[in-house]
PDB file of N, CA and C in Angstrom:
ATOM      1  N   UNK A   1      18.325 -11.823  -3.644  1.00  0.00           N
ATOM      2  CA  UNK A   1      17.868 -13.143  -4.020  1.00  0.00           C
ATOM      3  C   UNK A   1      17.324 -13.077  -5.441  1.00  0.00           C
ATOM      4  N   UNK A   2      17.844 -13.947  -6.290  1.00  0.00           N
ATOM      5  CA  UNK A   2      17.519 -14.197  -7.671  1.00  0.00           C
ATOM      6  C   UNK A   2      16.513 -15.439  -8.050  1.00  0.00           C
ATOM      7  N   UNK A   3      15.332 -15.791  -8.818  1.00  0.00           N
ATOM      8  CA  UNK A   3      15.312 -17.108  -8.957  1.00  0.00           C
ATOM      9  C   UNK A   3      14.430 -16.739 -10.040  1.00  0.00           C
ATOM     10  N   UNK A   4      13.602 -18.240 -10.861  1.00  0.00           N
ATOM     11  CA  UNK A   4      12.816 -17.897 -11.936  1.00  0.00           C
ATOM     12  C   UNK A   4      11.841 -18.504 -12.004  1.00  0.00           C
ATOM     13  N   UNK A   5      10.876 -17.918 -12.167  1.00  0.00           N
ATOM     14  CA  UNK A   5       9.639 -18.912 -12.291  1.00  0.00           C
ATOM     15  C   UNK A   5       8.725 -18.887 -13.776  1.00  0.00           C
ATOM     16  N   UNK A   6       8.963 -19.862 -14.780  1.00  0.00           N
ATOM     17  CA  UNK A   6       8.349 -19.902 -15.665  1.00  0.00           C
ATOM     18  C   UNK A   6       9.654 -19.059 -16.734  1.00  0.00           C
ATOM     19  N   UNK A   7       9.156 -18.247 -17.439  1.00  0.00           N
ATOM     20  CA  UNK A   7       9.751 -17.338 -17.852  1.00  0.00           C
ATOM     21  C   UNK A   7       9.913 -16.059 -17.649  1.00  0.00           C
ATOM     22  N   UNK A   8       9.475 -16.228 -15.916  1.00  0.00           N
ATOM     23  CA  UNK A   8       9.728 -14.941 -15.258  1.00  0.00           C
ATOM     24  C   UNK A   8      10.941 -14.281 -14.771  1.00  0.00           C
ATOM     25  N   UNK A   9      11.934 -13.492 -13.905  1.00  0.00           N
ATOM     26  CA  UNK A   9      12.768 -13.791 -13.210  1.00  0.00           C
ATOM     27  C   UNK A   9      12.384 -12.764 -11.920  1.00  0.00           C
ATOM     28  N   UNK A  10      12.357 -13.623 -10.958  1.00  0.00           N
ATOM     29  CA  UNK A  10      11.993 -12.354  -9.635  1.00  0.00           C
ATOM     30  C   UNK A  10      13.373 -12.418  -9.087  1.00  0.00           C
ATOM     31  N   UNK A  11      13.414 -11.512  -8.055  1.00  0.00           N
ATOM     32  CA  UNK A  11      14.404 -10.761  -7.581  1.00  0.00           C
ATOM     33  C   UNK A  11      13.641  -9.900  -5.948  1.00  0.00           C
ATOM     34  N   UNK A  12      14.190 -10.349  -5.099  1.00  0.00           N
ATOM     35  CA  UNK A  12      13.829  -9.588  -3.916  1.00  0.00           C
ATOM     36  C   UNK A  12      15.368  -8.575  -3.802  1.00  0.00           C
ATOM     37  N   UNK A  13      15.021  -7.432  -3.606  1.00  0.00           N
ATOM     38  CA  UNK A  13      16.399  -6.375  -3.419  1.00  0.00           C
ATOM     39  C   UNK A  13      15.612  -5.725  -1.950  1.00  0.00           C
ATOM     40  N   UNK A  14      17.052  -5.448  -1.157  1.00  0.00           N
ATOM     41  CA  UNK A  14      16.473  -4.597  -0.206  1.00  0.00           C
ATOM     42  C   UNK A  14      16.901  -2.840  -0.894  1.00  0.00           C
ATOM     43  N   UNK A  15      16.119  -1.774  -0.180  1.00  0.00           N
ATOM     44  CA  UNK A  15      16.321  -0.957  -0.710  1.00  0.00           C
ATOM     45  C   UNK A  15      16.752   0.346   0.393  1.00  0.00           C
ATOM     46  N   UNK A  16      18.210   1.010  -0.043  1.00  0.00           N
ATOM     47  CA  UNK A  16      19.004   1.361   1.281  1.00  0.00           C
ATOM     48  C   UNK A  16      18.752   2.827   1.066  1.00  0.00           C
ATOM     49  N   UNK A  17      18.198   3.558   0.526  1.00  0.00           N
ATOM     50  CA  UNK A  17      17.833   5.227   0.410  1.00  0.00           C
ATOM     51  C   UNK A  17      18.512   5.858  -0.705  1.00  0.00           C
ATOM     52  N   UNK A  18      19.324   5.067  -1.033  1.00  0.00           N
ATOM     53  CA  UNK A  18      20.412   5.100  -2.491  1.00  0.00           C
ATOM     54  C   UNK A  18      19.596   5.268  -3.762  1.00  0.00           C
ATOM     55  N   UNK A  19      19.624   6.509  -4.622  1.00  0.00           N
ATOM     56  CA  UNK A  19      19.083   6.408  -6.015  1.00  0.00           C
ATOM     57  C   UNK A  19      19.445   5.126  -6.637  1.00  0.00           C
ATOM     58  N   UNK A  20      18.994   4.591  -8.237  1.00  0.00           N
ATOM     59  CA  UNK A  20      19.271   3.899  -8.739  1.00  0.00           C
ATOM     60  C   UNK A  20      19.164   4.136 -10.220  1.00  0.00           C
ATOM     61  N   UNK A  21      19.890   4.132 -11.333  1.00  0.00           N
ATOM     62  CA  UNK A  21      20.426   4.940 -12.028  1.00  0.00           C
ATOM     63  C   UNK A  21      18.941   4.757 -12.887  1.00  0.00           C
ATOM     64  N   UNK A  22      18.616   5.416 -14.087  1.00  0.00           N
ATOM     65  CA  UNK A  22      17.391   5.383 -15.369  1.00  0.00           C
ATOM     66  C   UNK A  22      17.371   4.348 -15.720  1.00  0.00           C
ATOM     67  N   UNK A  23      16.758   3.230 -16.138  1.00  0.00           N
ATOM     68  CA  UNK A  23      17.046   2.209 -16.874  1.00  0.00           C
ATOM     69  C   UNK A  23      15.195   1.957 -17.693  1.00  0.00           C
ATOM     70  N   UNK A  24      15.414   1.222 -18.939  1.00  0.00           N
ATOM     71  CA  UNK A  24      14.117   1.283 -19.444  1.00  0.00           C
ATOM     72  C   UNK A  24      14.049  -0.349 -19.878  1.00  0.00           C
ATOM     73  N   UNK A  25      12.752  -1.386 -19.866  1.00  0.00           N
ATOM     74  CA  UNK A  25      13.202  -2.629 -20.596  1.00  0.00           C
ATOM     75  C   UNK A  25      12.323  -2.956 -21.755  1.00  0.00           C
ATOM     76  N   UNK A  26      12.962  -4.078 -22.741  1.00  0.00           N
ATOM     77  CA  UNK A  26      11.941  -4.496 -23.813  1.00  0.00           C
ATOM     78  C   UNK A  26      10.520  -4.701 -23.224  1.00  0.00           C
ATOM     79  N   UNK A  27      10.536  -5.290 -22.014  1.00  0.00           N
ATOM     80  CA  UNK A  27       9.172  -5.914 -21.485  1.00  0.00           C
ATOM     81  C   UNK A  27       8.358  -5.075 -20.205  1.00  0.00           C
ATOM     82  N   UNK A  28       7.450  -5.484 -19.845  1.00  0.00           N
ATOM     83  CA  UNK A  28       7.018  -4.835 -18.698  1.00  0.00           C
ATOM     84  C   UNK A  28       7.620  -5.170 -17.712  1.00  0.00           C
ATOM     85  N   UNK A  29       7.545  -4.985 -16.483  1.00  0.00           N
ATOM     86  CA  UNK A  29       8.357  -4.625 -15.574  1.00  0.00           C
ATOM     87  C   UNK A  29       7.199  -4.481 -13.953  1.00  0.00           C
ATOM     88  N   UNK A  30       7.380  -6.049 -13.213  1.00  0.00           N
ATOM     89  CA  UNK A  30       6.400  -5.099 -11.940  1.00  0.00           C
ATOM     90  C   UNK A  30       7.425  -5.172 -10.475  1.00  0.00           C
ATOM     91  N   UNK A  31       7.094  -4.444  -9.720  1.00  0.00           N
ATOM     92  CA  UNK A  31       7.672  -3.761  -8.754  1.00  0.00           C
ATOM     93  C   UNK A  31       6.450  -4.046  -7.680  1.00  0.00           C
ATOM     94  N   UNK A  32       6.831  -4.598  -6.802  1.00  0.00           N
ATOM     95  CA  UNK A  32       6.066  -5.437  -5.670  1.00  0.00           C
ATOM     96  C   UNK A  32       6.829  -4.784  -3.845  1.00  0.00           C
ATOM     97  N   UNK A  33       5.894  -3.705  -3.211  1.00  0.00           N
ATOM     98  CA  UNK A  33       7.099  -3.389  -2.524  1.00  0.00           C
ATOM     99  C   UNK A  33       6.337  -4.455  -0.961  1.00  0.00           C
ATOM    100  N   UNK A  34       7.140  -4.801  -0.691  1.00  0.00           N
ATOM    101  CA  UNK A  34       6.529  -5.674   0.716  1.00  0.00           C
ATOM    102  C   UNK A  34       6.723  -4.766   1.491  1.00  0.00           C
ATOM    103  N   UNK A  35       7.801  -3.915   2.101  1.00  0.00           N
ATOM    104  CA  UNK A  35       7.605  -3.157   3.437  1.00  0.00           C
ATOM    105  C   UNK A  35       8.379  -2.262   2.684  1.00  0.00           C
ATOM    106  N   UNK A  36       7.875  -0.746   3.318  1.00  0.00           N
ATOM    107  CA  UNK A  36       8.940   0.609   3.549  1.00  0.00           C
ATOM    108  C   UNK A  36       8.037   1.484   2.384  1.00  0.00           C
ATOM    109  N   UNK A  37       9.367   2.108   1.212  1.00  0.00           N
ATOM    110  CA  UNK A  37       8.372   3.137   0.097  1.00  0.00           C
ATOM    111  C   UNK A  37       9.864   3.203  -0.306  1.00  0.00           C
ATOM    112  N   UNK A  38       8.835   3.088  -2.068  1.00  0.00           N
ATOM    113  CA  UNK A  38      10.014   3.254  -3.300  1.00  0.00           C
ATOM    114  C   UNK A  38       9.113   4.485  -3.858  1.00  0.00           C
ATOM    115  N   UNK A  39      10.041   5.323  -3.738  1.00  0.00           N
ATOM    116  CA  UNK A  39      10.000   6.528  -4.761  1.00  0.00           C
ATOM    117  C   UNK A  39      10.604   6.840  -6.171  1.00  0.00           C
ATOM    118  N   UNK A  40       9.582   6.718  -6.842  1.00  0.00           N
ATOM    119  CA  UNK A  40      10.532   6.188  -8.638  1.00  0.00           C
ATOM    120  C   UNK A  40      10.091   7.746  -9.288  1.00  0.00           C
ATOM    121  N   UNK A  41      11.107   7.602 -10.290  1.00  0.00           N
ATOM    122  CA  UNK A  41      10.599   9.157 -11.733  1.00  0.00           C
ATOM    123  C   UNK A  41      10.395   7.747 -12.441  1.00  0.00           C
ATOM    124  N   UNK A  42       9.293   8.118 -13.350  1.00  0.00           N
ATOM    125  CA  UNK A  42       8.346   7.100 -14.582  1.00  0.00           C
ATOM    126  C   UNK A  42       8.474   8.316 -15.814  1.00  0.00           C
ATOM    127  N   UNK A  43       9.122   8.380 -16.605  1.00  0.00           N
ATOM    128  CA  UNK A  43       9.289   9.056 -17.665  1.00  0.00           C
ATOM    129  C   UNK A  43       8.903  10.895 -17.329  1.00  0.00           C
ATOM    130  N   UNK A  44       9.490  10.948 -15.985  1.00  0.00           N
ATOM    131  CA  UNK A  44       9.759  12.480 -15.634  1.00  0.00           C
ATOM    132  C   UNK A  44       9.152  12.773 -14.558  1.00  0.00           C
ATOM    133  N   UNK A  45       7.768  11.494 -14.072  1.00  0.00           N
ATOM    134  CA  UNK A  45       6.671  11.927 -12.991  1.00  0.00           C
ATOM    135  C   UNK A  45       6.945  10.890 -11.681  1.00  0.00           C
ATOM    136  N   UNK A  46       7.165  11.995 -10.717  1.00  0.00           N
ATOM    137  CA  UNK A  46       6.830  11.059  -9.433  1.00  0.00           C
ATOM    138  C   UNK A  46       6.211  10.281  -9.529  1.00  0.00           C
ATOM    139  N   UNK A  47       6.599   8.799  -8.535  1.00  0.00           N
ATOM    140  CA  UNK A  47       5.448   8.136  -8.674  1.00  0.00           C
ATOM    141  C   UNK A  47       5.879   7.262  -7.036  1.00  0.00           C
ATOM    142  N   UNK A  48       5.027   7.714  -6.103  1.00  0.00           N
ATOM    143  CA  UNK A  48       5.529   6.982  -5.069  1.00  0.00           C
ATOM    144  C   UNK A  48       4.806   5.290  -4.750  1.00  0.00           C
ATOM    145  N   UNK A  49       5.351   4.530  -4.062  1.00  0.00           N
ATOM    146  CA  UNK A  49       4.514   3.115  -4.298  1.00  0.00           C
ATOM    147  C   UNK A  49       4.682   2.750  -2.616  1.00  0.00           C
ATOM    148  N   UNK A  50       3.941   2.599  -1.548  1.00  0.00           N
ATOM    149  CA  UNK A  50       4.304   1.900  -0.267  1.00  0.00           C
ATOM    150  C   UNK A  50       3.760   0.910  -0.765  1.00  0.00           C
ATOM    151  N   UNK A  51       4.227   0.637   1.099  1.00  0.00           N
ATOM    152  CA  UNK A  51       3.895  -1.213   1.237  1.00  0.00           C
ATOM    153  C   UNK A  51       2.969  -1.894   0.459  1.00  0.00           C
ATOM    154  N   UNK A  52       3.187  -3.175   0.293  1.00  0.00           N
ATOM    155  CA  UNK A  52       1.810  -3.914   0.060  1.00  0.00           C
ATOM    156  C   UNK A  52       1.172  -3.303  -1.290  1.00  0.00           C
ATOM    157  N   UNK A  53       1.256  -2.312  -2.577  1.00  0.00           N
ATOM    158  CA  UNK A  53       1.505  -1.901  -3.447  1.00  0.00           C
ATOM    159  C   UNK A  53       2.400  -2.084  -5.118  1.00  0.00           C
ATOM    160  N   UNK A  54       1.334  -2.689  -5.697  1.00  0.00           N
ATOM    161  CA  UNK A  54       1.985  -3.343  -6.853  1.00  0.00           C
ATOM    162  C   UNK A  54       2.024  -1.755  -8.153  1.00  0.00           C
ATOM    163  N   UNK A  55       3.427  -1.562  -8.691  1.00  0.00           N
ATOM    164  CA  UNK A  55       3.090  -0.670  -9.661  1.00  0.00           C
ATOM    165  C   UNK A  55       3.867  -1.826 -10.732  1.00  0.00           C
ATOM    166  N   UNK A  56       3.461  -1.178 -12.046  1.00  0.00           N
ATOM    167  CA  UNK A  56       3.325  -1.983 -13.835  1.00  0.00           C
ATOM    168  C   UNK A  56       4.196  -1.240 -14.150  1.00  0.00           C
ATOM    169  N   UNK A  57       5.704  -1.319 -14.801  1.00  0.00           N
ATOM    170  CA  UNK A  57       6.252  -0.170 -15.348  1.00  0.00           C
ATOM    171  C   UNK A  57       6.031  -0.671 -17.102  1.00  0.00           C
ATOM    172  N   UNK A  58       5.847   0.052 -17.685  1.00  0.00           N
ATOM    173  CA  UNK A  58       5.418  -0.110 -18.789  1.00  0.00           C
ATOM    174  C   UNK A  58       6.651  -0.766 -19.915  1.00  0.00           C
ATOM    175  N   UNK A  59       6.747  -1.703 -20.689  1.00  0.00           N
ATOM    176  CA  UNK A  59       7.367  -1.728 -21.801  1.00  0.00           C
ATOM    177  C   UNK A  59       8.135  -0.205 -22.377  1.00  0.00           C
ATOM    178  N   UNK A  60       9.537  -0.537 -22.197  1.00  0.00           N
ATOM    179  CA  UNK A  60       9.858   0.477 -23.156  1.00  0.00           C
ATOM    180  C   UNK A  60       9.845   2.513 -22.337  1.00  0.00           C
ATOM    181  N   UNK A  61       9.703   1.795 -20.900  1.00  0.00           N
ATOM    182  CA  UNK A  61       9.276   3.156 -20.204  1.00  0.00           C
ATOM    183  C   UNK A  61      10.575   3.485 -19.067  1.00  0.00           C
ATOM    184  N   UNK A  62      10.904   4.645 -19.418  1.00  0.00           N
ATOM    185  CA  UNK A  62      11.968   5.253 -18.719  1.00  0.00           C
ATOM    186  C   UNK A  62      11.892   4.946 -17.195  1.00  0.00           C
ATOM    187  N   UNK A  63      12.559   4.400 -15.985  1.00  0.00           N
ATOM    188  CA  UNK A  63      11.907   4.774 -14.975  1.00  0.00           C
ATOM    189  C   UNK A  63      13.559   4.826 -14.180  1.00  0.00           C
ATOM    190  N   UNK A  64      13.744   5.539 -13.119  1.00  0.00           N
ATOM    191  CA  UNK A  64      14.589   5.163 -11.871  1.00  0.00           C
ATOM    192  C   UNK A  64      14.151   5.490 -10.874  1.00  0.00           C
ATOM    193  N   UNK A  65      14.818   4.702  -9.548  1.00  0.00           N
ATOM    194  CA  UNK A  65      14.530   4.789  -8.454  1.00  0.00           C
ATOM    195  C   UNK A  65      15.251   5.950  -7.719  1.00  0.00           C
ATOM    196  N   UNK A  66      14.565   6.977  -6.549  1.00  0.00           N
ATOM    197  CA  UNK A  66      14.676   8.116  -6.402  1.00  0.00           C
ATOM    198  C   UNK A  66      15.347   7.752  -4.555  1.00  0.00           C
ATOM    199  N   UNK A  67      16.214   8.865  -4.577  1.00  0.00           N
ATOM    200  CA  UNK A  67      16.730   9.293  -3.418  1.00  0.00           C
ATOM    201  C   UNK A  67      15.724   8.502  -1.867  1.00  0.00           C
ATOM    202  N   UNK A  68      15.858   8.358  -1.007  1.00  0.00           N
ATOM    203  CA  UNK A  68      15.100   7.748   0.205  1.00  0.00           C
ATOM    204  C   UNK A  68      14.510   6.576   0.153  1.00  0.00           C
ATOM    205  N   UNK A  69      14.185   6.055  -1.077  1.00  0.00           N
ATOM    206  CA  UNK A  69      13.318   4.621  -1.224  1.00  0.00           C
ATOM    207  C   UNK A  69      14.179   3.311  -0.322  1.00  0.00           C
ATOM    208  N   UNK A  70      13.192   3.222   0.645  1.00  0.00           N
ATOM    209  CA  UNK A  70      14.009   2.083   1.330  1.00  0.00           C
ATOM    210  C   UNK A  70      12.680   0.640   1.760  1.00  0.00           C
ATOM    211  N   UNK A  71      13.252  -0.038   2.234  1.00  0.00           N
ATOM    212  CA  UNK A  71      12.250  -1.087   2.596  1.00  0.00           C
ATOM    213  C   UNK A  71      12.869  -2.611   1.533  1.00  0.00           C
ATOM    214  N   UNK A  72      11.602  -3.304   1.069  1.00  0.00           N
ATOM    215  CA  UNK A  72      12.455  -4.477   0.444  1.00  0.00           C
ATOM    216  C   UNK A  72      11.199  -4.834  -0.705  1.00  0.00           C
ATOM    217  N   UNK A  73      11.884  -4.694  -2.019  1.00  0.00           N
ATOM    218  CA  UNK A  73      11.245  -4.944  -3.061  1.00  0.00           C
ATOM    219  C   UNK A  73      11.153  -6.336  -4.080  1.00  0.00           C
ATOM    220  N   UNK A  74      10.070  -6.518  -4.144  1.00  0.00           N
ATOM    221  CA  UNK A  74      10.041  -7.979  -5.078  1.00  0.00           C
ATOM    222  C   UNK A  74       9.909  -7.229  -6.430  1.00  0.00           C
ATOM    223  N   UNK A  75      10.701  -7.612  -7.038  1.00  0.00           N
ATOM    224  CA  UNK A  75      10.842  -7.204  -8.940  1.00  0.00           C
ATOM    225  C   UNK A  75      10.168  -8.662  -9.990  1.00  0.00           C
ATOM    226  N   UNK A  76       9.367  -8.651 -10.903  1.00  0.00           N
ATOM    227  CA  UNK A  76       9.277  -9.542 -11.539  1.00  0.00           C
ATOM    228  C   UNK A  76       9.183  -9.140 -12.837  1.00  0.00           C
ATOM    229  N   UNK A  77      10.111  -9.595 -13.591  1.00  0.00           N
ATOM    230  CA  UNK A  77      10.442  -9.186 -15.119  1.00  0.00           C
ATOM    231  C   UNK A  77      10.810 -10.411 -16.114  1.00  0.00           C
ATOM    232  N   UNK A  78      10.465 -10.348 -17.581  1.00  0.00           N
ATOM    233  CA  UNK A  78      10.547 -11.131 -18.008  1.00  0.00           C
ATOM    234  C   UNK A  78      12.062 -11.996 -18.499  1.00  0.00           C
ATOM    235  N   UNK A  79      12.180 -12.996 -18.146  1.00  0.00           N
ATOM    236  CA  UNK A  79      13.624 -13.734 -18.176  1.00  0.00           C
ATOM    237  C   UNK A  79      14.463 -13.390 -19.586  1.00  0.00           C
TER     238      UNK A  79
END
């Protein structure tokens, strides 16, 4: 699910245990996990996030999503 609010754009993804490749953005970046656990590398460092758990990925900051992360994530990034 895609939609936008303001000049935001959220995104609910479910998440199937599947890595997800490096990606870095101009803007910050938050990661909202409602149920399960996303396991991300943040510029080389574990960083695990469960449920109910908001992480900030920084402007300009390396991150991908790691092997097992499953459950269903709200993304909100700038449009």
């Amino acid at each position: 699910m895609l939609g936008r609010v303001g000049s935001a754009c959220v995104k609910v993804l479910r998440m199937n245990g599947l890595p997800v490749a490096e990606e870095s953005h101009d803007d910050a970046e938050a990661l909202l996990v409602l149920d399960g656990r996303l396991e991300l590398d943040v510029d080389g460092d574990r960083v695990p996030v469960g449920a109910g758990e908001l992480y900030l990925v920084p402007a300009g900051t390396r991150h991908a999503v790691r092997p097992g992360s499953h459950g269903t994530l709200l993304i909100v990034e700038r449009a």
